[in-house]
Protein backbone atom coordinates (compact mmCIF):
# COMPACT_ATOMS: atom_id res chain seq x y z
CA UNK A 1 -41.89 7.28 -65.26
CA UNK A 2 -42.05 10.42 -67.86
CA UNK A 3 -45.36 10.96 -66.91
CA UNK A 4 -44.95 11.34 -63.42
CA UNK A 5 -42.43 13.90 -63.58
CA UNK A 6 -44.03 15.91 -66.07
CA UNK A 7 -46.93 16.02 -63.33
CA UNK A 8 -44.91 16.80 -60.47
CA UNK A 9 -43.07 19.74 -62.40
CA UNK A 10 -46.69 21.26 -63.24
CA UNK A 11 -47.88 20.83 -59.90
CA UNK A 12 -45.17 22.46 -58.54
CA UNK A 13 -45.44 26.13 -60.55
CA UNK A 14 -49.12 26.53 -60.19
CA UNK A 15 -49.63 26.76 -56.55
CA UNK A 16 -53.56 28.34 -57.02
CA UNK A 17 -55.10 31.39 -55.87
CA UNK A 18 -53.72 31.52 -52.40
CA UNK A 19 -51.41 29.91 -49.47
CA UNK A 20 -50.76 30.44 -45.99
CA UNK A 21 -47.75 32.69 -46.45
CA UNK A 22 -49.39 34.75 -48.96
CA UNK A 23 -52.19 35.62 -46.36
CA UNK A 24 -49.80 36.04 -43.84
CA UNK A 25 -47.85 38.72 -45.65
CA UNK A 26 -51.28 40.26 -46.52
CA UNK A 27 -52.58 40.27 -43.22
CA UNK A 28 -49.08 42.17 -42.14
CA UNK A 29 -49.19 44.52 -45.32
CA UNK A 30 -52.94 45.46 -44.09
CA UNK A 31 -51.42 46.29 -40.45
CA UNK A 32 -48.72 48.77 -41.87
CA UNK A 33 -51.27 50.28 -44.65
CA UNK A 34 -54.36 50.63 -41.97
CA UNK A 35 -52.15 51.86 -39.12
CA UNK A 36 -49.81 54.25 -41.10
CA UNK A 37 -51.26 54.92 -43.68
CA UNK A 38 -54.46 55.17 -42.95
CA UNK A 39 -54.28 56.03 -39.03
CA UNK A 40 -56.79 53.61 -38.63
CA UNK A 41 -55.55 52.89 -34.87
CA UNK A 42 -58.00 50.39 -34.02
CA UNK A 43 -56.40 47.97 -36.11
CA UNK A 44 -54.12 47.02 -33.45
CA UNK A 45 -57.04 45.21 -31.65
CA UNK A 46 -58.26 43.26 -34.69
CA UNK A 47 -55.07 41.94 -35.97
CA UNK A 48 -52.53 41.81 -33.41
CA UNK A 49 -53.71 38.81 -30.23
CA UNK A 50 -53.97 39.60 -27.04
CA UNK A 51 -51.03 37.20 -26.41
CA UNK A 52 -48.60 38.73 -28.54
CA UNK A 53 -45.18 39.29 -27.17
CA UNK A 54 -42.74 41.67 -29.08
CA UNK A 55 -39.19 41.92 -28.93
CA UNK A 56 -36.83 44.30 -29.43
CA UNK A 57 -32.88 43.68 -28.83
CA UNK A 58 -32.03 46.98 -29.77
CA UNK A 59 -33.19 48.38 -26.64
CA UNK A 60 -31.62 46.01 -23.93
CA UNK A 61 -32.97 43.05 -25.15
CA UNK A 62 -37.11 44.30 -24.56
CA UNK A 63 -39.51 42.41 -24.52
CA UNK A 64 -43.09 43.94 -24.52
CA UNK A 65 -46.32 42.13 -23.57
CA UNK A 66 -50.24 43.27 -26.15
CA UNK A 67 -50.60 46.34 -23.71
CA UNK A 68 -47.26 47.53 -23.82
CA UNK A 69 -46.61 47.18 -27.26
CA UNK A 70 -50.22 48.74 -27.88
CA UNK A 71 -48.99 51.76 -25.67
CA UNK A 72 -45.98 51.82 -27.74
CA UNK A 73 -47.52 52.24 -31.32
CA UNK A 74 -50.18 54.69 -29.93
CA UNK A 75 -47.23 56.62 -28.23
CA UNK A 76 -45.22 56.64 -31.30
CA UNK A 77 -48.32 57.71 -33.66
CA UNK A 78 -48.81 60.61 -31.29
CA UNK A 79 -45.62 61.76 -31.20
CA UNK A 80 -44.91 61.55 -35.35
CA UNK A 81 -48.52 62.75 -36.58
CA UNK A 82 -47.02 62.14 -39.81
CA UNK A 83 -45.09 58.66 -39.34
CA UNK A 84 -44.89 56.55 -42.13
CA UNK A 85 -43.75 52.85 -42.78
CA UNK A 86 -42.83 52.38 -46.53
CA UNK A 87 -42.54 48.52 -47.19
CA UNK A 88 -39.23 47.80 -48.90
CA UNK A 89 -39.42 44.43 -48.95
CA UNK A 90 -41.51 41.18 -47.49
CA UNK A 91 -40.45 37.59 -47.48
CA UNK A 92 -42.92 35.14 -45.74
CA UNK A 93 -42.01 31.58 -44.79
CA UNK A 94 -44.22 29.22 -42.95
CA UNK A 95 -45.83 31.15 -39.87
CA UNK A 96 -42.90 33.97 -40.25
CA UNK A 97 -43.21 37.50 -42.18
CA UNK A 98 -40.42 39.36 -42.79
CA UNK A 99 -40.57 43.24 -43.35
CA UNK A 100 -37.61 45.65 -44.36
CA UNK A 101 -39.34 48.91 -44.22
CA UNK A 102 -38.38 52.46 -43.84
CA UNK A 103 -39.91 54.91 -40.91
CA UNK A 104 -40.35 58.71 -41.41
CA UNK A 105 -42.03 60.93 -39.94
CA UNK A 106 -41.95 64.65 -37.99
CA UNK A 107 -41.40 64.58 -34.31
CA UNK A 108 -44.40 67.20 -33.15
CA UNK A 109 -45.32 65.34 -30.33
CA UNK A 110 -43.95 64.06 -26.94
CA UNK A 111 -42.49 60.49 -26.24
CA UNK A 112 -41.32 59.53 -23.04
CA UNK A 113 -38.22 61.53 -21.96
CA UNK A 114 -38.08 63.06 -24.98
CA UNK A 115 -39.82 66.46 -25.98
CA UNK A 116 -40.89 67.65 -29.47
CA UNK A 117 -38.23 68.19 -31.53
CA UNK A 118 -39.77 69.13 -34.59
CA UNK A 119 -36.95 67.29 -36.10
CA UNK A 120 -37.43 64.44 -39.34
CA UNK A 121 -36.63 61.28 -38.70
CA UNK A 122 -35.37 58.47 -41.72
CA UNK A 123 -35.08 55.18 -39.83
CA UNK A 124 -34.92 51.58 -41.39
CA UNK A 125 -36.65 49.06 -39.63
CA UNK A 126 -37.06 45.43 -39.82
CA UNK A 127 -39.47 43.10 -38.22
CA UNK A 128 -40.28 39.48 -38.05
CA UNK A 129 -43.96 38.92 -37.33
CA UNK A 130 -45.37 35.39 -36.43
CA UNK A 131 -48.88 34.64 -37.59
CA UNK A 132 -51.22 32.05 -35.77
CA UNK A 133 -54.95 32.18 -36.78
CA UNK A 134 -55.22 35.22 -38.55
CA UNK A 135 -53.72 37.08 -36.19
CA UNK A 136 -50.02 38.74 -35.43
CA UNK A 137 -48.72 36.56 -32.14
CA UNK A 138 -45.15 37.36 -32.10
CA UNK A 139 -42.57 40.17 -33.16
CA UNK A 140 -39.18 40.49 -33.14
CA UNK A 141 -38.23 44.40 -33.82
CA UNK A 142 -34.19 45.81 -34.67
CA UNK A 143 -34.19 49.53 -36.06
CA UNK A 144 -31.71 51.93 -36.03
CA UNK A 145 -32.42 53.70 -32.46
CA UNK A 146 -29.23 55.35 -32.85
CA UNK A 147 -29.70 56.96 -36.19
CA UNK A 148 -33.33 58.14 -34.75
CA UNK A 149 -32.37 59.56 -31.66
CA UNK A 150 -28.87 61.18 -33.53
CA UNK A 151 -31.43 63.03 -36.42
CA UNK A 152 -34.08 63.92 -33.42
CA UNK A 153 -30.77 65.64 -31.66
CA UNK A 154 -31.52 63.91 -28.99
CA UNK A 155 -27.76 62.53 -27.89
CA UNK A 156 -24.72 63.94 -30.03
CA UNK A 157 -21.34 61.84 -31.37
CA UNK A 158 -18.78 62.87 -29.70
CA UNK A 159 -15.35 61.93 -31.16
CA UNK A 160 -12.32 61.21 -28.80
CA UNK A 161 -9.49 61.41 -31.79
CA UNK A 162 -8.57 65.04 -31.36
CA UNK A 163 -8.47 64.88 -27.44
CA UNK A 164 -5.16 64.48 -24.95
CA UNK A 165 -4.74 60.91 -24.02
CA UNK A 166 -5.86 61.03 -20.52
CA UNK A 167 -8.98 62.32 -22.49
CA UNK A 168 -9.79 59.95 -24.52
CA UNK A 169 -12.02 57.30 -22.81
CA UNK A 170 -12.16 53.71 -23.87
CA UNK A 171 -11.37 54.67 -27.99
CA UNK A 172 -7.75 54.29 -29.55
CA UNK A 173 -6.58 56.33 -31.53
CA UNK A 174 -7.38 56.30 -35.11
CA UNK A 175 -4.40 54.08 -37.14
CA UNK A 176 -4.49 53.68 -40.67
CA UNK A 177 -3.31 50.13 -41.61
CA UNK A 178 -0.71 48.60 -42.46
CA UNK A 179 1.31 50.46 -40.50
């Protein structure tokens, strides 16, 4: 009975040169190095299918079919000559990739409704990609569209504290607690 657990614990720390999530998260580390990076914009077609759906729930619940999403990237690569996607951290399980990353670029281009700013944007990011066949099938997009479109200057914060009641819209007033 020794014997047999001294094999299992061996087999389980050398899992050999490769497994399916490790080519998964490669396959999505090559997608943010050759698109950003590299502005290699053809890799869209090569590693992302045809069928691939993306969602994003940030933006009233999204979802974009290949084209749109394709439009999307392109758009967005237009608009930020300059974007980058620096991977902070990526944590595969079966079929799933997960990426934390952060997005900066300079807006110098237009996107729709919204003009060159010229303004820099800092935006975290985090996507869950699903992988079937070598290729990206699935995404599920949140990012901070606020904190974006707040640094591009596009919308302002307005705060409602220092206004009359009748003024103030939906927000109470500020109370410090326990009061």
């Amino acid at each position: 009975m020794m014997r047999e657990e001294q094999l299992y614990s061996i087999s389980i720390m050398s899992e050999g040169p490769h497994t399916a999530t490790e080519d998964n998260k490669a396959l999505v580390r090559r997608y943010y190095e050759e698109f950003y990076d590299r502005r290699n914009l053809a890799v869209i077609d090569e590693l992302v299918s045809e069928k691939y759906v993306h969602h994003i729930p940030d933006v009233l619940n999204q979802v974009m079919d290949y084209q749109d999403f394709r439009k999307r990237e392109l758009q967005m690569s237009g608009a930020f000559p300059d974007l980058s996607r620096s991977i902070e951290d990526m944590i595969a399980e079966g079929d799933k990739v997960v990426t934390r990353s952060i997005m900066k670029g300079t807006h110098t281009g237009n996107l729709p409704n919204i003009p060159a700013t010229d303004r820099k944007i800092d935006v975290d990011c985090i996507v869950i990609n699903r992988i079937n066949d070598g290729k990206i099938v699935e995404g599920w997009e949140s990012y901070d569209s606020l904190g974006m479109y707040l640094q591009l200057e596009v919308i302002h914060m307005v705060s409602t504290l220092s206004k009359a009641r009748h003024e103030r819209g939906a927000f109470p007033p500020l109370r410090t607690w326990p009061e």
